[in-house]
C-alpha atoms as a PDB file:
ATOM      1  CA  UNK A   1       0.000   0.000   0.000  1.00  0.00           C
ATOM      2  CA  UNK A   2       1.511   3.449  -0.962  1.00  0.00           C
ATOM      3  CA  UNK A   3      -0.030   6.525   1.537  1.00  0.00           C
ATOM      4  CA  UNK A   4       0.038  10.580   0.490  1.00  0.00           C
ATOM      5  CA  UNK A   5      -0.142  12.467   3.609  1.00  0.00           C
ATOM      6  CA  UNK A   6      -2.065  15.937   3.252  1.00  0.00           C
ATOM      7  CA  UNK A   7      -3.737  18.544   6.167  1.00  0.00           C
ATOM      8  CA  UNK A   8      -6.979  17.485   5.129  1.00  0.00           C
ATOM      9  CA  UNK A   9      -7.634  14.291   3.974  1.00  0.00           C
ATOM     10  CA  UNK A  10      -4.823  10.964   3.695  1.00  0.00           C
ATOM     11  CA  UNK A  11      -5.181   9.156   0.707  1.00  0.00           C
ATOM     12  CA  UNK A  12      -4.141   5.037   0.511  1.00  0.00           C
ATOM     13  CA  UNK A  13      -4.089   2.988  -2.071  1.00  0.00           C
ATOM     14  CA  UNK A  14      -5.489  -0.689  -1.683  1.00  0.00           C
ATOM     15  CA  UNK A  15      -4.089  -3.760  -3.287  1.00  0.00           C
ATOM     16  CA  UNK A  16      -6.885  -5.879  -2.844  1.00  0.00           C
ATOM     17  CA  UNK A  17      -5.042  -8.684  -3.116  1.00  0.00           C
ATOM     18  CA  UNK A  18      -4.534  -7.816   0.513  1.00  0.00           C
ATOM     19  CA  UNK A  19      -8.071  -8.976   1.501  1.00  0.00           C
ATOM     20  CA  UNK A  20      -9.574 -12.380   2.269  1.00  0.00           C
ATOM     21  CA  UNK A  21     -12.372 -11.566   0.630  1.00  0.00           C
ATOM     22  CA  UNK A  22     -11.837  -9.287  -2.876  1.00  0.00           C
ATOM     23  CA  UNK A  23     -13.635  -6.002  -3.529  1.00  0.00           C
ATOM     24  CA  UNK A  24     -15.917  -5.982  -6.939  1.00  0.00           C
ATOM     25  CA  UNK A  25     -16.879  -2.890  -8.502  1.00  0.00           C
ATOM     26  CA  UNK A  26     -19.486  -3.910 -11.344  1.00  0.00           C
ATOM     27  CA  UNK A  27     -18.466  -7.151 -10.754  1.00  0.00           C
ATOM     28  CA  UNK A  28     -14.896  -6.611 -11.936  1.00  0.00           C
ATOM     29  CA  UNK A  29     -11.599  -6.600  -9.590  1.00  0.00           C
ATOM     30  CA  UNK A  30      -9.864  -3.288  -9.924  1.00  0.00           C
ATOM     31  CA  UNK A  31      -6.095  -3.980  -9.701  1.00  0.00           C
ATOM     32  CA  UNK A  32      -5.635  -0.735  -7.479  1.00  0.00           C
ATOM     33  CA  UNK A  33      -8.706   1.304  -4.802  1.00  0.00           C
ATOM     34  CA  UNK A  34      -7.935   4.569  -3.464  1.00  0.00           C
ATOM     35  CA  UNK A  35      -8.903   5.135   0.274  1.00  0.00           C
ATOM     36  CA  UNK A  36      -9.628   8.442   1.111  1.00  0.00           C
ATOM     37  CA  UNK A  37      -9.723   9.698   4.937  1.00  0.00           C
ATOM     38  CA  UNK A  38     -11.501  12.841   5.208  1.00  0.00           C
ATOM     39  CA  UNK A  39     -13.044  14.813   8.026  1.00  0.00           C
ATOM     40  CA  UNK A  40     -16.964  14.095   8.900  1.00  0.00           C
ATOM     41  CA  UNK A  41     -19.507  15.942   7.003  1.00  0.00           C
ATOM     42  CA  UNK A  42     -23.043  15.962   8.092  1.00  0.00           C
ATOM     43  CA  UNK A  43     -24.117  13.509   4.710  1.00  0.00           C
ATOM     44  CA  UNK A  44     -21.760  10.737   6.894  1.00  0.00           C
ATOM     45  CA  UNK A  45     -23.960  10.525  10.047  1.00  0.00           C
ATOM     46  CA  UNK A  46     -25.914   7.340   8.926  1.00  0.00           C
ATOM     47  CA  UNK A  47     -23.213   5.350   7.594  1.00  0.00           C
ATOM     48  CA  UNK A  48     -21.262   6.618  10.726  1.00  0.00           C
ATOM     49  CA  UNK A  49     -23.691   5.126  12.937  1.00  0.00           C
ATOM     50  CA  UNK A  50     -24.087   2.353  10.825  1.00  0.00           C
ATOM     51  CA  UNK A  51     -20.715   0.869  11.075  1.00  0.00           C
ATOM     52  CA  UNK A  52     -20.146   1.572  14.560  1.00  0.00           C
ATOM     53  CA  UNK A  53     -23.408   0.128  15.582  1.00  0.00           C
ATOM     54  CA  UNK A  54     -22.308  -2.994  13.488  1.00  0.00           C
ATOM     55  CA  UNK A  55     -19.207  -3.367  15.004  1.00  0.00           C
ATOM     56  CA  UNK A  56     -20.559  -2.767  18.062  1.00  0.00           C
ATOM     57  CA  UNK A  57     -22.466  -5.729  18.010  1.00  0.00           C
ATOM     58  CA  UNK A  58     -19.380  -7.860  16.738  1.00  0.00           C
ATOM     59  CA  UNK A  59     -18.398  -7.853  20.037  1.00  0.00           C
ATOM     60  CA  UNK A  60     -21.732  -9.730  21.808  1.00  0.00           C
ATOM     61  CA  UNK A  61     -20.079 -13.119  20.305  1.00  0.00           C
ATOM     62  CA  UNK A  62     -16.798 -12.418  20.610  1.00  0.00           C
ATOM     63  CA  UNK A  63     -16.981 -11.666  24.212  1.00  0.00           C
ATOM     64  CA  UNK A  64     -19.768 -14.210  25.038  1.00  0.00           C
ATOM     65  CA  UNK A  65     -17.973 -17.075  23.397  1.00  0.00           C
ATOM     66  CA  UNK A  66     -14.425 -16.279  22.619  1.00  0.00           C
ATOM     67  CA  UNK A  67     -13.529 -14.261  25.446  1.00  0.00           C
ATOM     68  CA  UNK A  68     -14.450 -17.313  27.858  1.00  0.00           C
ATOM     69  CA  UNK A  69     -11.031 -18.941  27.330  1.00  0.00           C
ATOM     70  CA  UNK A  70      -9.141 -16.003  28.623  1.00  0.00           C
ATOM     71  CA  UNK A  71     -10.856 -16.401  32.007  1.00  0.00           C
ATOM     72  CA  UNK A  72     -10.350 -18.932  33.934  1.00  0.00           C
ATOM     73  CA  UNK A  73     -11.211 -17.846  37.163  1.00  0.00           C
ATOM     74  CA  UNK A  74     -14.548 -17.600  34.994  1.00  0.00           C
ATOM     75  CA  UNK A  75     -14.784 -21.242  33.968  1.00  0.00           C
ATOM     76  CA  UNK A  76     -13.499 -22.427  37.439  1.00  0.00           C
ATOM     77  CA  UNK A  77     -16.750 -20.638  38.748  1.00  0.00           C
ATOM     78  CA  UNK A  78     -18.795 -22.435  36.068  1.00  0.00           C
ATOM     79  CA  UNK A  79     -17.714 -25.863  36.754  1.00  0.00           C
ATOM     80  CA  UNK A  80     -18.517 -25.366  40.596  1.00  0.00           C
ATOM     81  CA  UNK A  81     -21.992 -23.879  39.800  1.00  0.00           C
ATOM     82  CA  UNK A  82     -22.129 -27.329  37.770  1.00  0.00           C
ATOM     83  CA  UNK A  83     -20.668 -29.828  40.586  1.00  0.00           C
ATOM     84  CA  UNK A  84     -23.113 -27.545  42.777  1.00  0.00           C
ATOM     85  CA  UNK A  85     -25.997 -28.172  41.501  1.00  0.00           C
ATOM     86  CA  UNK A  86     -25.746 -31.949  40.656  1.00  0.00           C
ATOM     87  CA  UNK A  87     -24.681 -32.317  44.355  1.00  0.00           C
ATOM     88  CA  UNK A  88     -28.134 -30.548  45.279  1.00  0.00           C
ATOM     89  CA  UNK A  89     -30.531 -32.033  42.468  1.00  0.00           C
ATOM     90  CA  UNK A  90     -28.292 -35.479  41.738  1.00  0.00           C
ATOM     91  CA  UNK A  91     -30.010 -35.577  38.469  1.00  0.00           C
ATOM     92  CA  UNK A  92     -26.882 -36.429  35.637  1.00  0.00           C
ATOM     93  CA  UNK A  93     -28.630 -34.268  33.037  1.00  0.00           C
ATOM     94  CA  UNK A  94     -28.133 -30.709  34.875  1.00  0.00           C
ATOM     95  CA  UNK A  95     -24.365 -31.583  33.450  1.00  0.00           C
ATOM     96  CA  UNK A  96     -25.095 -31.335  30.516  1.00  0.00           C
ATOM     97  CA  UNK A  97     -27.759 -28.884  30.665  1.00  0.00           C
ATOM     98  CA  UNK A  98     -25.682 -26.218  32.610  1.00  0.00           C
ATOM     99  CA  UNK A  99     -22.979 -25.652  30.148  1.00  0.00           C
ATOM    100  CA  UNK A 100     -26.195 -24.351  27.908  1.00  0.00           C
ATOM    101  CA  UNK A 101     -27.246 -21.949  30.395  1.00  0.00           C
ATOM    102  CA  UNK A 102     -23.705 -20.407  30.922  1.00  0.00           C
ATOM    103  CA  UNK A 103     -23.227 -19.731  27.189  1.00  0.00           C
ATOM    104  CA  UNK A 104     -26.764 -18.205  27.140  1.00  0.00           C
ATOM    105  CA  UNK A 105     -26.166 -16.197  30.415  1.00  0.00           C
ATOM    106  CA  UNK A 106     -22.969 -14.987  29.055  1.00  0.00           C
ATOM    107  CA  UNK A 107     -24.268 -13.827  25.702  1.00  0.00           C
ATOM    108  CA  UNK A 108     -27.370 -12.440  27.287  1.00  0.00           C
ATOM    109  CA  UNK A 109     -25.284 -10.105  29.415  1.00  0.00           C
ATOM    110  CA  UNK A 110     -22.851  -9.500  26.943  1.00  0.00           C
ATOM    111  CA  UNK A 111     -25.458  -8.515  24.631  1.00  0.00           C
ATOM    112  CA  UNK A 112     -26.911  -5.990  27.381  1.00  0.00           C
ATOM    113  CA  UNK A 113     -23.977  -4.547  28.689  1.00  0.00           C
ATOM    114  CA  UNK A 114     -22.688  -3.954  24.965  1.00  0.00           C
ATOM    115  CA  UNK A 115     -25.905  -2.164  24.564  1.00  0.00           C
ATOM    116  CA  UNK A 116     -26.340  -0.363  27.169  1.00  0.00           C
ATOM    117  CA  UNK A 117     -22.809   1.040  26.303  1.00  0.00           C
ATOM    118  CA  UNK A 118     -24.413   1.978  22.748  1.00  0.00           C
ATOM    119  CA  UNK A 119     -27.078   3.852  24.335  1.00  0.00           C
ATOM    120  CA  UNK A 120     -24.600   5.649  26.340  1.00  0.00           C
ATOM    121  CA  UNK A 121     -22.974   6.785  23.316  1.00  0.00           C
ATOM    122  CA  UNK A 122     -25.668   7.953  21.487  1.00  0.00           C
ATOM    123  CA  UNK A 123     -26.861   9.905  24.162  1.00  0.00           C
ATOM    124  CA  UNK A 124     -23.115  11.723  24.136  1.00  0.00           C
ATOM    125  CA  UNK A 125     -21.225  11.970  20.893  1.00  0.00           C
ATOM    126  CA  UNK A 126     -22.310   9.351  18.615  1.00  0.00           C
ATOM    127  CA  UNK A 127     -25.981  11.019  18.976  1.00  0.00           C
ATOM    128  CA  UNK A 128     -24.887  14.584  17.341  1.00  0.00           C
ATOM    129  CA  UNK A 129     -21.153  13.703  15.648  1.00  0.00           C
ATOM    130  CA  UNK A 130     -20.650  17.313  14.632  1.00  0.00           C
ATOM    131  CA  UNK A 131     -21.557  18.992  17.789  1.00  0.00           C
ATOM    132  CA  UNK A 132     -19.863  17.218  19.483  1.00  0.00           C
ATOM    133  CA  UNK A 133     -16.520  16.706  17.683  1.00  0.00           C
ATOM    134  CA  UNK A 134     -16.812  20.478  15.837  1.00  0.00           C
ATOM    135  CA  UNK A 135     -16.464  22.133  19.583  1.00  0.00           C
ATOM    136  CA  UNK A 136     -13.204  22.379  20.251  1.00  0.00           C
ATOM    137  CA  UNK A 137     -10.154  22.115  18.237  1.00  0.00           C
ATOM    138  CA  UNK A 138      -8.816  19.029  20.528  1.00  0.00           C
ATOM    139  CA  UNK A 139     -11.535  16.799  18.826  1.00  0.00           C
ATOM    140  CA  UNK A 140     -12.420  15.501  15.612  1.00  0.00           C
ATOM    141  CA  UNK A 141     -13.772  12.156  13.533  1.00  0.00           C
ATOM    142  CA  UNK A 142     -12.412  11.322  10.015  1.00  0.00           C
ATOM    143  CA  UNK A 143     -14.364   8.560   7.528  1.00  0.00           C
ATOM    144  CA  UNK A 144     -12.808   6.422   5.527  1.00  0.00           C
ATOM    145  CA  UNK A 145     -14.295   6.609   1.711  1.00  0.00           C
ATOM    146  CA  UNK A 146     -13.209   3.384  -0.692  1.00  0.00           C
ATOM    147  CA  UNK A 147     -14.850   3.625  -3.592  1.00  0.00           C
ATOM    148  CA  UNK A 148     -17.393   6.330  -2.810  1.00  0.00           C
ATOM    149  CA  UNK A 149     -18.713   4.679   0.510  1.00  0.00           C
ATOM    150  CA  UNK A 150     -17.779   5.485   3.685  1.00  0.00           C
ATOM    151  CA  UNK A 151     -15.913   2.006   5.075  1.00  0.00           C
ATOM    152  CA  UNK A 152     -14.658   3.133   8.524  1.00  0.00           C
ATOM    153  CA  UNK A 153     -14.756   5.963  11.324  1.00  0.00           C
ATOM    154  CA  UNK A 154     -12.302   6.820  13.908  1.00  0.00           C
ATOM    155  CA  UNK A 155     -12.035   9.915  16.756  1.00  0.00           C
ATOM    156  CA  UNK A 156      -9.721  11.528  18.583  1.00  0.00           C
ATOM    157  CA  UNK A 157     -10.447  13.084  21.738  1.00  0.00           C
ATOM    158  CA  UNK A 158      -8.023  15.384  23.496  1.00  0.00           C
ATOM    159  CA  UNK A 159      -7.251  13.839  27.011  1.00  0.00           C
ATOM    160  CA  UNK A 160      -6.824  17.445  29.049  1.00  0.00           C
ATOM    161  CA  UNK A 161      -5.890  14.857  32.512  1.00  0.00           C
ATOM    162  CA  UNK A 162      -3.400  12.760  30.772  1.00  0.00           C
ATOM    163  CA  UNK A 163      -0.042  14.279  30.518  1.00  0.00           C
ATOM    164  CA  UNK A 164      -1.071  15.687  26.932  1.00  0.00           C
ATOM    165  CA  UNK A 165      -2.636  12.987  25.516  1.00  0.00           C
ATOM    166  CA  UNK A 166      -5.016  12.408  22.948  1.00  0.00           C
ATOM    167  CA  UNK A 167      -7.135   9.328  23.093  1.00  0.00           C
ATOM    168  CA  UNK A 168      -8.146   7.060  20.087  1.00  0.00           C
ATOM    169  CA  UNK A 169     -11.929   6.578  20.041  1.00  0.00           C
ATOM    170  CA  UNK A 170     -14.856   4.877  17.927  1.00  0.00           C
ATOM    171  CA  UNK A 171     -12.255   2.915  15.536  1.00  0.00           C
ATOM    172  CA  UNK A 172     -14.301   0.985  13.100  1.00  0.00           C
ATOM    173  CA  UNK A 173     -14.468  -0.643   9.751  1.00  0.00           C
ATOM    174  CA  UNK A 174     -16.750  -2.097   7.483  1.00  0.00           C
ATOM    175  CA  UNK A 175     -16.734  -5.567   7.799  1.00  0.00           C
ATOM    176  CA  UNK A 176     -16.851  -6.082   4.056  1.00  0.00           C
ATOM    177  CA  UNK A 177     -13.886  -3.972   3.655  1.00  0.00           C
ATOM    178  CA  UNK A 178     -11.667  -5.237   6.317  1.00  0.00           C
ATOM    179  CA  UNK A 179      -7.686  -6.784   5.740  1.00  0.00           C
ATOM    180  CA  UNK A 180      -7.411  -3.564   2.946  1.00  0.00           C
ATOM    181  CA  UNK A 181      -5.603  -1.056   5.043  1.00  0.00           C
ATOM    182  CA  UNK A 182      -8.833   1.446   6.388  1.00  0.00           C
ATOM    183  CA  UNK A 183      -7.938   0.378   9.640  1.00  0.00           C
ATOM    184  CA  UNK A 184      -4.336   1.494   9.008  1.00  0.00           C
ATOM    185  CA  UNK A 185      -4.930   4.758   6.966  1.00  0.00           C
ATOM    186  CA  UNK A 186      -7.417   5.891  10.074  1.00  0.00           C
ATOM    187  CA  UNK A 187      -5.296   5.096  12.421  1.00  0.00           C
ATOM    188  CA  UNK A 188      -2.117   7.190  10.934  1.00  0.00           C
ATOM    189  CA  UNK A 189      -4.679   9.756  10.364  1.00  0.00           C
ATOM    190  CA  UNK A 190      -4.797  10.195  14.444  1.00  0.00           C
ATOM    191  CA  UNK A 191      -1.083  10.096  14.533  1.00  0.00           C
ATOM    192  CA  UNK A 192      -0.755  12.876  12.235  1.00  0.00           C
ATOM    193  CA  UNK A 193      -3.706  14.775  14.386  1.00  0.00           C
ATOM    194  CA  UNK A 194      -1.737  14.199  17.517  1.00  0.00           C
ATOM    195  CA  UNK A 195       2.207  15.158  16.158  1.00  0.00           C
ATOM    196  CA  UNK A 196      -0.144  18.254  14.504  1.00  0.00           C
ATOM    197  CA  UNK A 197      -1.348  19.472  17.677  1.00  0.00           C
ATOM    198  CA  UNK A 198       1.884  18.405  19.679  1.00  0.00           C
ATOM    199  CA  UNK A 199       0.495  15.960  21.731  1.00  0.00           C
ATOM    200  CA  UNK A 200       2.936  13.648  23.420  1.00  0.00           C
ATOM    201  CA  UNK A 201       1.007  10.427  23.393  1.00  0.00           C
ATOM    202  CA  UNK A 202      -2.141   8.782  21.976  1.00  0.00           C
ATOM    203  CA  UNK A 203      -3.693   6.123  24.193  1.00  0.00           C
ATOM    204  CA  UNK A 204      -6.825   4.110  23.499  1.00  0.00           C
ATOM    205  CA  UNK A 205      -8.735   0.811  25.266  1.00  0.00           C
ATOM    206  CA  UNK A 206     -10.193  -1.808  23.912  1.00  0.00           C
ATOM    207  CA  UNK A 207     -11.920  -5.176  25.454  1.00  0.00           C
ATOM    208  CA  UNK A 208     -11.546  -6.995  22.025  1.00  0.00           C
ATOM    209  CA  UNK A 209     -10.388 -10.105  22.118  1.00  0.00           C
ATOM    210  CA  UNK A 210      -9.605 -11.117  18.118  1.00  0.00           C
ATOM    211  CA  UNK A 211      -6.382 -10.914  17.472  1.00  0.00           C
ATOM    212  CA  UNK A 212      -6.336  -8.527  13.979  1.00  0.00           C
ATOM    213  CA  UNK A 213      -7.201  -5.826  16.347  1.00  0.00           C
ATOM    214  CA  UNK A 214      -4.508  -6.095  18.778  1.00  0.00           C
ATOM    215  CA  UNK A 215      -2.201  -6.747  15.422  1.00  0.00           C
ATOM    216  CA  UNK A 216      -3.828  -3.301  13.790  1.00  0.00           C
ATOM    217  CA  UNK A 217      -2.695  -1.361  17.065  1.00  0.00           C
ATOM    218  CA  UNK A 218       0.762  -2.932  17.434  1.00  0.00           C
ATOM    219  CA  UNK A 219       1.252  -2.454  13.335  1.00  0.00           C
ATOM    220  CA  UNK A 220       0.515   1.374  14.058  1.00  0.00           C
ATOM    221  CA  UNK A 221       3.601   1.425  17.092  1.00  0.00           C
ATOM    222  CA  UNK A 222       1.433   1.160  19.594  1.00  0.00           C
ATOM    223  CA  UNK A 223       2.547  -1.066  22.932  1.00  0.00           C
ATOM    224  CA  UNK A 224       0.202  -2.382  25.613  1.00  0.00           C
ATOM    225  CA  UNK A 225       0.907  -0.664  29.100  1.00  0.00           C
ATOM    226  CA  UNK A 226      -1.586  -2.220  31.036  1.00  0.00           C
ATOM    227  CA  UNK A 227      -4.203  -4.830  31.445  1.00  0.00           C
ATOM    228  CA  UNK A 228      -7.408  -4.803  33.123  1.00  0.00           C
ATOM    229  CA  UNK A 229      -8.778  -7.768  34.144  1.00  0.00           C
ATOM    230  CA  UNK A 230     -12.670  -7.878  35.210  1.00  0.00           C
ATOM    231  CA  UNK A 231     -12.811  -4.745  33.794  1.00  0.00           C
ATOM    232  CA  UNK A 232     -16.639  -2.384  34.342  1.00  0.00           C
ATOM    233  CA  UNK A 233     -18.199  -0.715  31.751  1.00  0.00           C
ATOM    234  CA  UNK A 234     -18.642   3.039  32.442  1.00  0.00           C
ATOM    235  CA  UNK A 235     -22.645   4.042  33.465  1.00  0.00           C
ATOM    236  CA  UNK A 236     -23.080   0.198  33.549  1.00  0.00           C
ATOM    237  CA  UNK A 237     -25.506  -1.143  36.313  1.00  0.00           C
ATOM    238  CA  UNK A 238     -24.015  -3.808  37.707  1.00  0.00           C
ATOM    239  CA  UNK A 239     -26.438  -7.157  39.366  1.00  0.00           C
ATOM    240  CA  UNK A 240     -24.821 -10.306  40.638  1.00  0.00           C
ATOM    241  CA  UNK A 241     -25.761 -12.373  37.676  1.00  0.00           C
ATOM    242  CA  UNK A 242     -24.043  -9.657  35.082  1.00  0.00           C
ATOM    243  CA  UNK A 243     -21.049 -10.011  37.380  1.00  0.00           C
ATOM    244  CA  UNK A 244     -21.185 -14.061  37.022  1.00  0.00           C
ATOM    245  CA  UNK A 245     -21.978 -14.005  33.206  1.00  0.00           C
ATOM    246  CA  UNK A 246     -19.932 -11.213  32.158  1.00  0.00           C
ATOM    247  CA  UNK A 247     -16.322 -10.325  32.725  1.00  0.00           C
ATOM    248  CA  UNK A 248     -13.424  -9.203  30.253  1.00  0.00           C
ATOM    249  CA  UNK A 249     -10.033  -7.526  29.792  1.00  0.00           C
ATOM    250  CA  UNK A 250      -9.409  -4.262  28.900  1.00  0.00           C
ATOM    251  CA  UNK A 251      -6.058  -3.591  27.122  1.00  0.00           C
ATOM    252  CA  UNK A 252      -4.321  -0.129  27.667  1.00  0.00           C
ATOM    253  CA  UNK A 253      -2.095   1.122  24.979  1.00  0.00           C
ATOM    254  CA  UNK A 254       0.327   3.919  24.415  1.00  0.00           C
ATOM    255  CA  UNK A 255       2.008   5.532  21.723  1.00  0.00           C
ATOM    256  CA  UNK A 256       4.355   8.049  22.117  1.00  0.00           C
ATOM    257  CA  UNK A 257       4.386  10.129  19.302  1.00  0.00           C
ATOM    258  CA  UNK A 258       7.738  11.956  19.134  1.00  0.00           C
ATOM    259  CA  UNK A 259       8.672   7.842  18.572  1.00  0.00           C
ATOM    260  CA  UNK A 260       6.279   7.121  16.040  1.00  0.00           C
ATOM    261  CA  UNK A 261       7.974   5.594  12.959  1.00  0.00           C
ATOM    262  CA  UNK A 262       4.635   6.145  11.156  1.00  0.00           C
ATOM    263  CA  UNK A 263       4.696   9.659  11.427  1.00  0.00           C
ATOM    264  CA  UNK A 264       8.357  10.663  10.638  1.00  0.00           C
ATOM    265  CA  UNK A 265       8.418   8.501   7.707  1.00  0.00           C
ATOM    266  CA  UNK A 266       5.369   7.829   6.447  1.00  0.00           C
ATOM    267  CA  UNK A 267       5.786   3.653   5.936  1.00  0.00           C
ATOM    268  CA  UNK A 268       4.129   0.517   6.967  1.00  0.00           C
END
């Protein structure tokens, strides 16, 4: 992929070769797509919503299902909730029947907390993208355009308590266009924001457990400083049962920018 770096917009091109699954315009492959990152206009907010609403929602499984084999402590509770109750009922079925329940329970509550946490941003600055990100020169949210669609959103939010920090926010992309370098040209797009307004760091959190996302954030120069384990949704309400059925990790990562490779040179 070859990148041209400009104030107001990055442009990428995209082998697409580079993807699993091949882009089709017409029904043809194009040997080379342009990805344009631009700043939000008004005309984005559905497609903005869209995508981060959808990926979102990626998360219910991944967390439910996938996430279970990074906690232990999790499954040890499990099997004594199992050896528990055939101990009270002696019935040899419940051992086979509880496993069910736990997945359920754990999508169920992963599904509501996830949610909740949607609702939560719409209420704040997913609900009204260019009030919210037009206020103050500290803020904004780029799109990524392939082909004339808007494929992928990502923020930055100025972090006024961090040491000069901005924070990486609402990173998305299009599942359809994924493994074609949006994730990338966004991303660099926040590095040049933050070496532009001479911040010394970019930090960002995620509870995402597939691996291409950690790989995106480590591809970019970014290094995990810190893991939460058991970590709480903010605004979440918290009841025994969500505590049992859902739990996950929250990565912390850094990037300090004077460091960045991406942004003094401009290469993958």
């Amino acid at each position: 992929n070859a990148i041209v770096h400009s104030p107001e917009m990055t442009i990428a091109s995209c082998d697409p070769h580079e993807k699993n699954e091949k882009i089709h315009n017409n029904g043809h492959k194009n040997g080379l797509q342009t990805i344009v990152v631009r700043e939000f206009t008004p005309v984005d907010e559905a497609d903005v919503q869209r995508i981060f609403y959808e990926g979102l929602m990626e998360m219910v499984p991944d967390t439910a299902f996938r996430g279970l084999r990074h906690h232990p402590e999790s499954l040890l509770i499990y099997t004594a909730m199992t050896v528990l109750c055939f101990v009270i009922t002696m019935c040899w079925w419940v051992i086979g029947l509880l496993p069910a329940i736990v997945l359920c329970g754990r999508y169920f509550y992963s599904r509501r907390v996830i949610h909740g946490y949607l609702e939560c941003a719409m209420s704040r600055d997913m609900g009204d993208i260019e009030g919210f990100y037009t206020k103050s020169p500290d803020s904004c949210l780029w799109v990524a355009v392939l082909e004339g669609k808007v494929v992928g959103v990502v923020a930055a939010v100025g972090q006024q308590k961090s040491g000069g920090a901005v924070e990486l926010q609402r990173m998305s992309v299009d599942r359809s266009c994924r493994r074609c370098g949006v994730g990338v040209a966004l991303g660099r797009k926040v590095l040049e924001f933050a070496a532009a307004h001479r911040y010394s760091s970019i930090v960002l959190g995620t509870t995402a457990y597939t691996t291409a996302a950690h790989q995106l954030y480590q591809r970019l120069g970014f290094r995990c400083v810190g893991v939460t384990n058991g970590y709480v949704t903010q605004d979440a309400r918290w009841s025994l049962l969500q505590r049992i059925f859902y739990r996950v990790r929250h990565h912390h990562y850094r990037l300090d920018v004077p460091n960045s490779k991406i942004i003094s040179n401009g290469q993958h």
